[in-house]
Protein backbone atom coordinates (compact mmCIF):
# COMPACT_ATOMS: atom_id res chain seq x y z
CA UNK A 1 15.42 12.72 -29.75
CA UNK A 2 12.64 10.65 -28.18
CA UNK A 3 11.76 7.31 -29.01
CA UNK A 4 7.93 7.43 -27.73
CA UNK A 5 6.30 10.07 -26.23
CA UNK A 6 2.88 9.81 -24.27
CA UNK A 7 0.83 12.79 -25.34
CA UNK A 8 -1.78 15.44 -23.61
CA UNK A 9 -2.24 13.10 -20.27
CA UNK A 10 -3.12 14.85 -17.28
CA UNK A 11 0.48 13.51 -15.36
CA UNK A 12 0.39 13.01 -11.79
CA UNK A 13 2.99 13.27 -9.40
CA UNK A 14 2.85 13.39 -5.41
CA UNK A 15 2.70 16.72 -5.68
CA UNK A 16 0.95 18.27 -8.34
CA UNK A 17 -1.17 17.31 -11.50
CA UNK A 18 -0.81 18.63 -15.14
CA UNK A 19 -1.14 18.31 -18.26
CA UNK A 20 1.47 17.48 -19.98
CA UNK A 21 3.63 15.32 -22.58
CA UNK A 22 5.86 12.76 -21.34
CA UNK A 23 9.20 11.74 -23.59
CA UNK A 24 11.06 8.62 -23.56
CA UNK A 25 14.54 7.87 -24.49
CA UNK A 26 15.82 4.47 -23.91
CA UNK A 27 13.86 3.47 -21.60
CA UNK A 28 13.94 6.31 -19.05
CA UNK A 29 12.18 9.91 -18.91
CA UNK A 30 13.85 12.31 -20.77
CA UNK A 31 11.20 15.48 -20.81
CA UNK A 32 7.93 16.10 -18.93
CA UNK A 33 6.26 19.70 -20.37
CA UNK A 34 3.28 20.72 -22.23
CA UNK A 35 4.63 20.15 -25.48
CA UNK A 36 7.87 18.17 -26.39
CA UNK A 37 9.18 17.18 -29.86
CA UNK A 38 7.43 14.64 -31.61
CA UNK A 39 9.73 14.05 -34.71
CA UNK A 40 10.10 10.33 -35.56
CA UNK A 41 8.75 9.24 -32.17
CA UNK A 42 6.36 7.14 -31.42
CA UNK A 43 3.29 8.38 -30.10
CA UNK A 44 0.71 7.58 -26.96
CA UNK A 45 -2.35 9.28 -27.08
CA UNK A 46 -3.22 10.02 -23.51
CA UNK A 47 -5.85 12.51 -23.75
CA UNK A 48 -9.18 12.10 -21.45
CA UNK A 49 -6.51 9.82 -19.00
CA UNK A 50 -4.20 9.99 -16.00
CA UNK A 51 -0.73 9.24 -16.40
CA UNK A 52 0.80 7.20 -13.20
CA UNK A 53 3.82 6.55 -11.91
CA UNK A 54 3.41 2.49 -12.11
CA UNK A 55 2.79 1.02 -8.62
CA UNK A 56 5.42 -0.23 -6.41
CA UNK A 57 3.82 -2.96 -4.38
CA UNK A 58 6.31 -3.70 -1.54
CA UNK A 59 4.26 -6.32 0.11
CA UNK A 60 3.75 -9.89 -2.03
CA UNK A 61 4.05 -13.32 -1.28
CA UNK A 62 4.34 -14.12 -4.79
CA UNK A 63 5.03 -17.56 -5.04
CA UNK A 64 7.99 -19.06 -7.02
CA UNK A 65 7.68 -21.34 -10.02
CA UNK A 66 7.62 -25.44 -9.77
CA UNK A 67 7.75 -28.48 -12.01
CA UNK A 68 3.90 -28.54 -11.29
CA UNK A 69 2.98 -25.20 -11.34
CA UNK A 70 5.46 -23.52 -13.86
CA UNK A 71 3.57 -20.39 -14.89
CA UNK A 72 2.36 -18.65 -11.50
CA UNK A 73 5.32 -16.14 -10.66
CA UNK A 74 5.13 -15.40 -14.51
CA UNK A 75 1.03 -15.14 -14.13
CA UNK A 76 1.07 -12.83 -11.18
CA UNK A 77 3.59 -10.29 -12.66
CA UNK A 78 1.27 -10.31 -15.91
CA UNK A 79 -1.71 -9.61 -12.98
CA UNK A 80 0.65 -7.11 -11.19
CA UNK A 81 0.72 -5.24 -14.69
CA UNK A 82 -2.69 -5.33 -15.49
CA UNK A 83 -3.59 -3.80 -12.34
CA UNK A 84 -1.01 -0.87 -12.94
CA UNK A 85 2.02 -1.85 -10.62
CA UNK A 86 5.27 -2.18 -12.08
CA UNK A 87 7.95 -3.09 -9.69
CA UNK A 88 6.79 -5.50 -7.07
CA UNK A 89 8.55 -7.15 -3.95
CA UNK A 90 8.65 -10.38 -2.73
CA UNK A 91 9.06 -12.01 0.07
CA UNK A 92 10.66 -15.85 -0.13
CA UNK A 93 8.78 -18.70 1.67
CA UNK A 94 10.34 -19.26 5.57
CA UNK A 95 10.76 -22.71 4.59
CA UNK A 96 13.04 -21.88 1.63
CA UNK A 97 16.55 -21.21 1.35
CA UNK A 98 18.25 -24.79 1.94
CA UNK A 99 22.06 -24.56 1.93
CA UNK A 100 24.54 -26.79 0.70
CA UNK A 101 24.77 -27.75 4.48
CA UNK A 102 21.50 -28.59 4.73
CA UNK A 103 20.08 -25.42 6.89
CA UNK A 104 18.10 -22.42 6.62
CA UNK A 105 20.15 -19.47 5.31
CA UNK A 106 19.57 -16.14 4.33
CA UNK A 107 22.12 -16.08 1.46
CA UNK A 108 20.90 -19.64 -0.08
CA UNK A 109 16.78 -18.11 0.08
CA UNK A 110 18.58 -15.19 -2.30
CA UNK A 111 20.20 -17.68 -4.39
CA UNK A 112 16.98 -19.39 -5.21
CA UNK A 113 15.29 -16.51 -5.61
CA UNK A 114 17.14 -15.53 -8.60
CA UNK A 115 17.29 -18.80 -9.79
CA UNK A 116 14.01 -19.68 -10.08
CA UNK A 117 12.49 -16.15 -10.95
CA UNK A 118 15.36 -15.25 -13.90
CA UNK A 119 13.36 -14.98 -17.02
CA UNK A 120 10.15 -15.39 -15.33
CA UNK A 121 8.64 -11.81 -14.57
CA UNK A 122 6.70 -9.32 -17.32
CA UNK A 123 7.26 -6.39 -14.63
CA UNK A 124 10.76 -5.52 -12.48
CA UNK A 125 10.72 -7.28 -8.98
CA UNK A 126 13.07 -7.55 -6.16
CA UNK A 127 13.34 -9.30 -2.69
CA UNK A 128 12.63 -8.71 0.41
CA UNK A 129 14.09 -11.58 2.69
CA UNK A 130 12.23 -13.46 5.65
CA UNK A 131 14.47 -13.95 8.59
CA UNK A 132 13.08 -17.10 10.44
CA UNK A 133 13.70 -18.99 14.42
CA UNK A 134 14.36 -21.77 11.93
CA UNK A 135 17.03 -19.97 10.44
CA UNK A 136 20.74 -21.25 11.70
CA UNK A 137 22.87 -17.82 11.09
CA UNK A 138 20.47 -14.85 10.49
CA UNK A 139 22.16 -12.19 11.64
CA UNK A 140 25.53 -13.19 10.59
CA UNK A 141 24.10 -12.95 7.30
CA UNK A 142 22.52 -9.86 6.74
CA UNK A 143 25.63 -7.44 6.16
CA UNK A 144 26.46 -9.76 2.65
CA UNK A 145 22.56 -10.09 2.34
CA UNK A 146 22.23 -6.31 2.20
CA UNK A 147 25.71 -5.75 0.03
CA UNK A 148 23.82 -8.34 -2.18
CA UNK A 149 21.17 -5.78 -2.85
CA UNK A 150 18.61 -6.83 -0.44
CA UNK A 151 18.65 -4.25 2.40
CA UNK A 152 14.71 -4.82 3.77
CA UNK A 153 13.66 -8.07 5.28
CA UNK A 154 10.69 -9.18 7.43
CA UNK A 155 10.23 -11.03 10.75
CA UNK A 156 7.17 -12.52 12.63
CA UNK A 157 6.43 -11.83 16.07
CA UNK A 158 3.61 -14.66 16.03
CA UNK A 159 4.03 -18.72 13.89
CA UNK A 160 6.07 -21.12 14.69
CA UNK A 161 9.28 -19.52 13.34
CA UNK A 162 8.72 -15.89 15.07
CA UNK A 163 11.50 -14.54 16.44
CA UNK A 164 11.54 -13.75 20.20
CA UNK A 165 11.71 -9.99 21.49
CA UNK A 166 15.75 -10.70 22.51
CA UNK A 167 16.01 -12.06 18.49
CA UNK A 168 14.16 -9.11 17.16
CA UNK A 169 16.08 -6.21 18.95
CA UNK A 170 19.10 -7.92 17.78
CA UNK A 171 18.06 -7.87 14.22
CA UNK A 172 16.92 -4.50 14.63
CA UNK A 173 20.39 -3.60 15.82
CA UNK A 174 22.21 -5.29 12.82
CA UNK A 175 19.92 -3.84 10.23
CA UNK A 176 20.60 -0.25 11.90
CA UNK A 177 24.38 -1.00 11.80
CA UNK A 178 24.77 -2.14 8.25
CA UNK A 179 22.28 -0.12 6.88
CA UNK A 180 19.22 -1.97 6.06
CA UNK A 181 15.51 -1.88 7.47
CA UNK A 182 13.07 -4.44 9.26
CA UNK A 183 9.56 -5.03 8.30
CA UNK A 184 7.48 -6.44 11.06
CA UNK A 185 4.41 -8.70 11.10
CA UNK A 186 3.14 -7.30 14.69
CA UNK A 187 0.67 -9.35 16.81
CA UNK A 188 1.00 -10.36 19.83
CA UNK A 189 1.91 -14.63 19.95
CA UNK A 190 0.81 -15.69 23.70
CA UNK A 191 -2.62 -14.08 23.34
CA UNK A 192 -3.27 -15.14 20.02
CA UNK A 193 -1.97 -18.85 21.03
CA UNK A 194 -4.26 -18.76 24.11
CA UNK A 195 -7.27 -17.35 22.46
CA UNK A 196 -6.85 -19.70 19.34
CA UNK A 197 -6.48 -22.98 21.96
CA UNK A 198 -9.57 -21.78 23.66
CA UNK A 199 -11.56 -21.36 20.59
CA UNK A 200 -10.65 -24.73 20.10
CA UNK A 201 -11.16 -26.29 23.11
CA UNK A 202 -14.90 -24.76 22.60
CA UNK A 203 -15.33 -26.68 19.43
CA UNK A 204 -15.39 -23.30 17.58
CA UNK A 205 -13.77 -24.69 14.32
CA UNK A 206 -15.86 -22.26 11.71
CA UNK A 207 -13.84 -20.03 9.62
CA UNK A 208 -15.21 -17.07 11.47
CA UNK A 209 -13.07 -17.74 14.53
CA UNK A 210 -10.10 -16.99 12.91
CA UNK A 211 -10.95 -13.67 13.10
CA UNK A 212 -11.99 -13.54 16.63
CA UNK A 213 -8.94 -15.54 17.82
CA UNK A 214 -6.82 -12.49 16.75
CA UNK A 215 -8.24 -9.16 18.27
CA UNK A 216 -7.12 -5.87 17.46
CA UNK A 217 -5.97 -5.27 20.81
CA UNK A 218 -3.43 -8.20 20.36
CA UNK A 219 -1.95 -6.43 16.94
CA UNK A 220 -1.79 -3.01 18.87
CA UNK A 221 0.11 -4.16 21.98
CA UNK A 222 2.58 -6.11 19.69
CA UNK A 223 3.24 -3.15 17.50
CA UNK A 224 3.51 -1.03 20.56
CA UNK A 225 6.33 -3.17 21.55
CA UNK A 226 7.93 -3.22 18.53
CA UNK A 227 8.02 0.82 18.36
CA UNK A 228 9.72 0.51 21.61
CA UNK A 229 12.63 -2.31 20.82
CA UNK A 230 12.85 0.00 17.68
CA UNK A 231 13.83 3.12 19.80
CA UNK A 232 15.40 1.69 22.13
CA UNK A 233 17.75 0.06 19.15
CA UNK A 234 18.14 2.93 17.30
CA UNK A 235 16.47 1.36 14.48
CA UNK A 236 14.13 1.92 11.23
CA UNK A 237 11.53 -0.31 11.33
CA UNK A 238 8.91 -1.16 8.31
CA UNK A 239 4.84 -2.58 10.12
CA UNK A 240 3.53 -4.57 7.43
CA UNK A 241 -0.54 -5.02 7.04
CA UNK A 242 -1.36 -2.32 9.95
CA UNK A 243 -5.17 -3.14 10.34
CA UNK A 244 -6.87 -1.42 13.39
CA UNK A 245 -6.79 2.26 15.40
CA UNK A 246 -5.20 1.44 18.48
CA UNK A 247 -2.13 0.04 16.38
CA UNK A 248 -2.09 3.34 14.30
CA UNK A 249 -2.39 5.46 17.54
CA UNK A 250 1.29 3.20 18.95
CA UNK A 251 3.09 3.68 15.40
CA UNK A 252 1.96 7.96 15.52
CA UNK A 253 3.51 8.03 19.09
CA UNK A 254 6.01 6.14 18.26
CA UNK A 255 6.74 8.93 15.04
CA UNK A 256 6.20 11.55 17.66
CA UNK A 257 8.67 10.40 19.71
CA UNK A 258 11.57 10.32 17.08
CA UNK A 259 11.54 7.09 16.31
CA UNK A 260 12.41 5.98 12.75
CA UNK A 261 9.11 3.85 11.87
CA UNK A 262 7.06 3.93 8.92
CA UNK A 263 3.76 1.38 8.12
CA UNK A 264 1.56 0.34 5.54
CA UNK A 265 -1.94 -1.17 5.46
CA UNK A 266 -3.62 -2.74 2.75
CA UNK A 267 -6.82 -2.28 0.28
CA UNK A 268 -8.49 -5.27 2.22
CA UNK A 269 -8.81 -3.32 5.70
CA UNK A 270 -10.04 0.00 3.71
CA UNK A 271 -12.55 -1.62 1.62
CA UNK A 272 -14.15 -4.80 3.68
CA UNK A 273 -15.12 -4.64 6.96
CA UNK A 274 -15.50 -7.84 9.64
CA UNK A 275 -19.25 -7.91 9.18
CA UNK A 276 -18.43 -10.52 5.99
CA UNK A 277 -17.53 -12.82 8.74
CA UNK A 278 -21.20 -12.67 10.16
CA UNK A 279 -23.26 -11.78 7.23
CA UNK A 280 -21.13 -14.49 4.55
CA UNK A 281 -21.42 -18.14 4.31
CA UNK A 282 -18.58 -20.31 5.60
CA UNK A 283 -17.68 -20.86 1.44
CA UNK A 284 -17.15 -16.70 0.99
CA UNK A 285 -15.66 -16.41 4.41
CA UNK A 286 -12.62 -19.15 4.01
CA UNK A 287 -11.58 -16.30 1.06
CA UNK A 288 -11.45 -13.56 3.74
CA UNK A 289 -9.65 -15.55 6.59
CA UNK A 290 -6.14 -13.24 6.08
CA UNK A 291 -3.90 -12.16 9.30
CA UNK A 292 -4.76 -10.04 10.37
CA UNK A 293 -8.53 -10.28 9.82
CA UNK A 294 -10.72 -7.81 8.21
CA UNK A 295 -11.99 -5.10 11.05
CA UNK A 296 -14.62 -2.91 12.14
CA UNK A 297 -15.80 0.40 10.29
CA UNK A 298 -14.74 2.42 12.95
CA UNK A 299 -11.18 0.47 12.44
CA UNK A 300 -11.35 1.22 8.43
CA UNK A 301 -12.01 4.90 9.28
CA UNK A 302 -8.84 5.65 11.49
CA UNK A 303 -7.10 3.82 8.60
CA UNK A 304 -8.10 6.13 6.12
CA UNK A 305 -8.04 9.57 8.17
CA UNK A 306 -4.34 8.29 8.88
CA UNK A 307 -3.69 7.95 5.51
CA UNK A 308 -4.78 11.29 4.59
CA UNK A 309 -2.82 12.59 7.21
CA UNK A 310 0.80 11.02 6.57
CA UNK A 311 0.14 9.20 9.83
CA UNK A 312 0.31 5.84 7.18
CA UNK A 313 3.30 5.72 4.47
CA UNK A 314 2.17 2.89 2.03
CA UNK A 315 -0.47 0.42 0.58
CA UNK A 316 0.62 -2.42 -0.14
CA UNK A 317 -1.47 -5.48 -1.45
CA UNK A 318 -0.18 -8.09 0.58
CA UNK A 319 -0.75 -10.59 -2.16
CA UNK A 320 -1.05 -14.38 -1.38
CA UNK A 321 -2.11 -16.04 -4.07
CA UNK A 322 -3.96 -18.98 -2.39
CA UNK A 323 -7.11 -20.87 -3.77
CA UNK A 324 -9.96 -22.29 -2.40
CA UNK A 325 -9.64 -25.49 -4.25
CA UNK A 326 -5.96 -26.34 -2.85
CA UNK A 327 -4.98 -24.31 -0.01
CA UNK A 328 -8.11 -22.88 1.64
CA UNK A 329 -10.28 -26.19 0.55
CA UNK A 330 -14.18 -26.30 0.98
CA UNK A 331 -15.59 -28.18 3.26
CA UNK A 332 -13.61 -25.91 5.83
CA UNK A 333 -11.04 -27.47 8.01
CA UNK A 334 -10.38 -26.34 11.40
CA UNK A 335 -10.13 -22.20 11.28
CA UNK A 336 -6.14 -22.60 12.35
CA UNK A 337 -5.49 -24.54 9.62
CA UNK A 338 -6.92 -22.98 7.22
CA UNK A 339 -4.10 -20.87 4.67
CA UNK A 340 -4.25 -17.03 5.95
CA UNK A 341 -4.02 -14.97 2.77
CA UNK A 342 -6.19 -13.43 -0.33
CA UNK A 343 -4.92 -11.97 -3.80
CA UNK A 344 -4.36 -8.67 -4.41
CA UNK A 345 -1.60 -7.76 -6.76
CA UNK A 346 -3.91 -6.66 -9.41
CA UNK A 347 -6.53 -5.04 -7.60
CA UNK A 348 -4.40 -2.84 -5.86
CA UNK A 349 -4.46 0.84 -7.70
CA UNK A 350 -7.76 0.17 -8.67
CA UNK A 351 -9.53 -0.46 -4.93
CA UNK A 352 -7.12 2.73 -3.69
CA UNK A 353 -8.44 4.84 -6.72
CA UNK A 354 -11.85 3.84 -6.06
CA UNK A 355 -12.68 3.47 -2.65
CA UNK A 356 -9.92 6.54 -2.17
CA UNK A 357 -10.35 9.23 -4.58
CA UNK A 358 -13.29 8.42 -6.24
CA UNK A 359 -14.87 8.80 -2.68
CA UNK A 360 -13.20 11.84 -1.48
CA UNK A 361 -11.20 10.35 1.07
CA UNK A 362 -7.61 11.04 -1.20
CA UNK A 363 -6.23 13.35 -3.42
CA UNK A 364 -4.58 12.16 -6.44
CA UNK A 365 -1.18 13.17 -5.49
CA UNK A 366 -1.50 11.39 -1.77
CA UNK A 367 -2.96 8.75 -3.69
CA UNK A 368 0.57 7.97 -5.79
CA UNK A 369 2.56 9.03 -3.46
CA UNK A 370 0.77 5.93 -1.29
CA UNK A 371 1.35 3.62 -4.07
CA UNK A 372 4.58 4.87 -6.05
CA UNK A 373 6.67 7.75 -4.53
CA UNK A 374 7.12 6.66 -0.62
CA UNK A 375 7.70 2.75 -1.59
CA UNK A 376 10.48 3.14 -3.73
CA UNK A 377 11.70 5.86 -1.92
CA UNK A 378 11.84 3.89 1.58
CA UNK A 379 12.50 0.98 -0.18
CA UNK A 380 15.67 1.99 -2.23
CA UNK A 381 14.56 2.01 -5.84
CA UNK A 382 15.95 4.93 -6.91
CA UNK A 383 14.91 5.03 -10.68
CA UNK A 384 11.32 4.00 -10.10
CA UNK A 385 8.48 5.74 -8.21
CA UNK A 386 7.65 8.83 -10.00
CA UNK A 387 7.60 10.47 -13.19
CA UNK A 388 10.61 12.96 -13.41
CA UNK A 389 13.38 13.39 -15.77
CA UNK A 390 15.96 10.72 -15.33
CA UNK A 391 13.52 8.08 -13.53
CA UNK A 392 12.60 4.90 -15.72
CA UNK A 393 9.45 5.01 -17.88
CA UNK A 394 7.05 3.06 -16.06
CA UNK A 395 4.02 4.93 -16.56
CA UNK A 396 0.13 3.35 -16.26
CA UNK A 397 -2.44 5.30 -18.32
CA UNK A 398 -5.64 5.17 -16.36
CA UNK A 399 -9.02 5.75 -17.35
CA UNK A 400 -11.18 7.88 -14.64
CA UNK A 401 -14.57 7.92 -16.65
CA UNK A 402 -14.36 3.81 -16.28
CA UNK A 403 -16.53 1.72 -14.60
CA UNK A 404 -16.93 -1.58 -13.61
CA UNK A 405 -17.78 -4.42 -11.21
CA UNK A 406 -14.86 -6.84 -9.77
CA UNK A 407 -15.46 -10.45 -10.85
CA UNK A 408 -13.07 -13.17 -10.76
CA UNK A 409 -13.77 -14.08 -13.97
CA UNK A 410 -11.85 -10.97 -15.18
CA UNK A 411 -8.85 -11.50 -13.67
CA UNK A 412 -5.51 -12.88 -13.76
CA UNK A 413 -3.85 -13.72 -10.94
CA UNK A 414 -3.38 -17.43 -10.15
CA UNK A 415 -6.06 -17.43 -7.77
CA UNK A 416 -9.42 -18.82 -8.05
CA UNK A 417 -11.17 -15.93 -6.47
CA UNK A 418 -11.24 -12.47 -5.22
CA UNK A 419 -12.17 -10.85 -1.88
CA UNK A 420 -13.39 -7.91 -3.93
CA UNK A 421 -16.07 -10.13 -5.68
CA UNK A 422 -18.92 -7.90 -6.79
CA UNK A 423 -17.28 -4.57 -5.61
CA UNK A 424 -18.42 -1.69 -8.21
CA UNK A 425 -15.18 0.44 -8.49
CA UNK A 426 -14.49 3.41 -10.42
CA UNK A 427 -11.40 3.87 -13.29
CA UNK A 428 -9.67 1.16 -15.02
CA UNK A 429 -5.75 0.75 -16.58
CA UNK A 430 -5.51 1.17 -19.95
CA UNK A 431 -1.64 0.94 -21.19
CA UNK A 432 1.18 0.13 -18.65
CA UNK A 433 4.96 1.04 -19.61
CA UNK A 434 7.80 -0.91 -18.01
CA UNK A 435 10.87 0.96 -18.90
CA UNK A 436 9.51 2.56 -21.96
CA UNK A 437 8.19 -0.36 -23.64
CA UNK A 438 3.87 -1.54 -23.24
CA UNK A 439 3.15 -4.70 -21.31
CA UNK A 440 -0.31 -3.94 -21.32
CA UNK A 441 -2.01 -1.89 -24.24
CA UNK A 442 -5.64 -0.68 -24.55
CA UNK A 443 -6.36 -3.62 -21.71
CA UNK A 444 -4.04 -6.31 -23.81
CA UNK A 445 -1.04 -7.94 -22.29
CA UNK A 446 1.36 -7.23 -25.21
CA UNK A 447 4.47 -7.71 -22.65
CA UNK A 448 6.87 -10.74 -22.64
CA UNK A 449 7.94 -13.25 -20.50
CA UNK A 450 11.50 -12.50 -18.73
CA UNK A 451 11.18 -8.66 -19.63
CA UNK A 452 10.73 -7.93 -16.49
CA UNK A 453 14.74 -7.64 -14.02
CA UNK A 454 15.60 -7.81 -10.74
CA UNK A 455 16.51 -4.99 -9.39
CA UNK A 456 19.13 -4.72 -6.66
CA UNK A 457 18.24 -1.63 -3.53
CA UNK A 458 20.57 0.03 -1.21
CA UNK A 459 18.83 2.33 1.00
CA UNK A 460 21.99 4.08 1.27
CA UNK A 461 22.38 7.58 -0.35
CA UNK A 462 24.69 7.08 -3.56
């Protein structure tokens, strides 16, 4: 017998829609048909909405609770549900992770991962590490790393604690061997060095030269290069934040070629274009200075066409929950120092709905499969992702006849702004499930604090 059952939704899947009732027993799907039994169950009325899969957002840099700022993991999950997304990933600060000898370790970012997130999230969450240069045993890590139920982890080929190409094929090699799968920030460090030091050296300091001090071209030869290390190691490899066409065109050769690589891009490079950076004062551009930078129309197109096509896997928020009163600051500082990152965790279904579906440029079913279905598949969360007998209960009811304007104001995460200020979007979330039980109902966060687990992956069948 059911304990709740969602009623007369319209359910979609990645590969069909229907109408249907949804039952839930314990937490986890138990019937998906026209009409189940309704006999001293609960009941959803879903009628006139979509039932989701909840979003998996694999990309966040949600950031972990401190003595002065105790609330903000716990904030951002309670934006992740309001926005529809479930399960979220994280990835840990490179400058966390202090062991009990006093250096950089994989194992000891893990441990206060756990530590400082347990009771903390409304939603389920998991990590995805950060190898770092600063890092004194990376490698020799990552087999217990993985075994410990974090199999995906993420290197840099630009910052100061990138990894060279000699590190990176290495780490490539390990994650092939024991089973796990590298996500890689791809642009290319020596031009982006030489063009930032010349910007400089110009006295170009506005916010705007952030952008131009990392060209597409530099993204697309660095994500060339990391297709290639990828083949040539025999590796799966994960490109975070893919922004422009000529990056796209090295990751669909690379697929045509047989080699094992999947990428993402993100709601910020399908809906915003680089004109903000000439048509927006220097106080709305500092919110749009991310890496890498917002790009051309033309750019946004290939994104979307290779989205429709499979060509792209994922979209992924990228989430950094920065504000412009402490880590972006107005008056502007110099354009390099300036914090690289812009919220997203809650905006995420609703921009791809929107500027996706709503616009013809998606169907529904690419549309989850985008958001749900491929990230927790390629990301090892077996129970989550889709709405099938057996999977856990995480189910968004959406509203399609919604609409509304993106303000700030209506929001939740712990930032102090939006890049999607003033966007008119389509649809709206309604009720979120997290294993069965509401977080959010009829637009109220009815959740609790610490509901939310952390889930342990293996990418490994079994």
């Amino acid at each position: 017998m059911a304990d709740l059952v969602v009623t007369g939704g319209t359910v979609v899947t990645a590969t069909r829609s229907v109408v249907a009732d949804v039952a839930i027993t314990d937490g986890r799907i138990r019937a998906v048909r026209r009409e189940v039994a309704r006999r001293g169950a609960e009941t959803i009325d879903a009628n006139g909405l979509l039932v989701l899969p909840g979003s998996v957002d694999v990309h966040t840099h949600t950031r972990l609770p401190t003595k002065q700022q105790p609330d903000r993991f716990f904030t951002d999950s309670v934006a992740a549900a309001f926005g529809g997304t479930t399960t979220f990933l994280a990835f840990n600060n490179p400058g966390t992770g202090i062991s009990e000898a006093g250096s950089r370790s994989l194992l000891a970012g893990l441990r206060e991962f756990k530590e400082r997130t347990k009771a903390e999230s409304a939603v389920d969450f998991g990590l995805s590490a950060v190898l770092s240069g600063e890092q004194k045993n990376p490698l020799g890590e990552l087999p217990r790393l993985i075994r410990a139920g974090v199999p995906t982890f993420k290197a840099f080929m630009v910052y100061d604690f990138r990894l060279s190409d000699a590190q990176l094929f290495a780490a490539m090699q390990a994650s092939a061997r024991y089973g796990g799968m590298l996500e890689i920030h791809c642009e290319n460090a020596t031009i982006v060095d030489a063009l930032v030091a010349g910007e400089i050296r110009a006295r170009h300091t506005a916010c705007r030269y952030h952008a131009l001090s990392r060209p597409s071209y530099a993204e697309a030869e660095a994500t060339q290069r990391a297709v290639a290390l990828a083949r040539a190691a025999g590796a799966s490899i994960y490109i975070v934040h893919l922004s422009c066409a000529d990056a796209l065109a090295a990751v669909v050769a690379g697929k045509r070629a047989g080699v094992s690589v999947r990428a993402e891009t993100c709601p910020q490079y399908l809906a915003l274009t680089d004109r903000l950076y000439e048509e927006a004062s220097e106080a709305e551009v500092i919110k749009r200075v991310i890496s890498p930078p917002l790009r051309s129309t033309e750019d946004g197109a290939a994104l979307w066409a290779g989205l429709a096509s499979g060509a792209l896997d994922v979209v992924a928020s990228d989430h950094v929950p920065d504000r412009v009163a402490v880590e972006k600051r107005i008056p502007a500082p110099r354009f390099d120092r300036i914090s690289n990152g812009a919220p997203g965790i809650e905006t995420l279904l609703t921009v791809l709905y929107s500027e996706g579906f709503a616009k013809g440029r998606l169907s529904l079913e690419r549309m989850v499969d985008l958001l749900a279905t491929t990230p927790a598949r390629l990301f090892g969360l077996r129970t989550k992702g889709a709405i099938e007998v057996g999977r856990d209960a995480d189910l968004v009811l959406f509203d399609p006849a919604a609409r509304r304007v993106l303000h700030q104001d209506d929001l939740h995460h712990t930032s102090d702004f939006t890049p999607y200020e003033g966007l008119d979007v389509a649809g709206a979330v309604r009720t979120v499930l997290v294993r069965g039980k509401p977080v959010i109902r009829d637009g109220e966060f009815v959740g609790k604090r610490g509901s939310g687990v952390f889930i342990e992956r293996s990418l490994q069948d079994g």
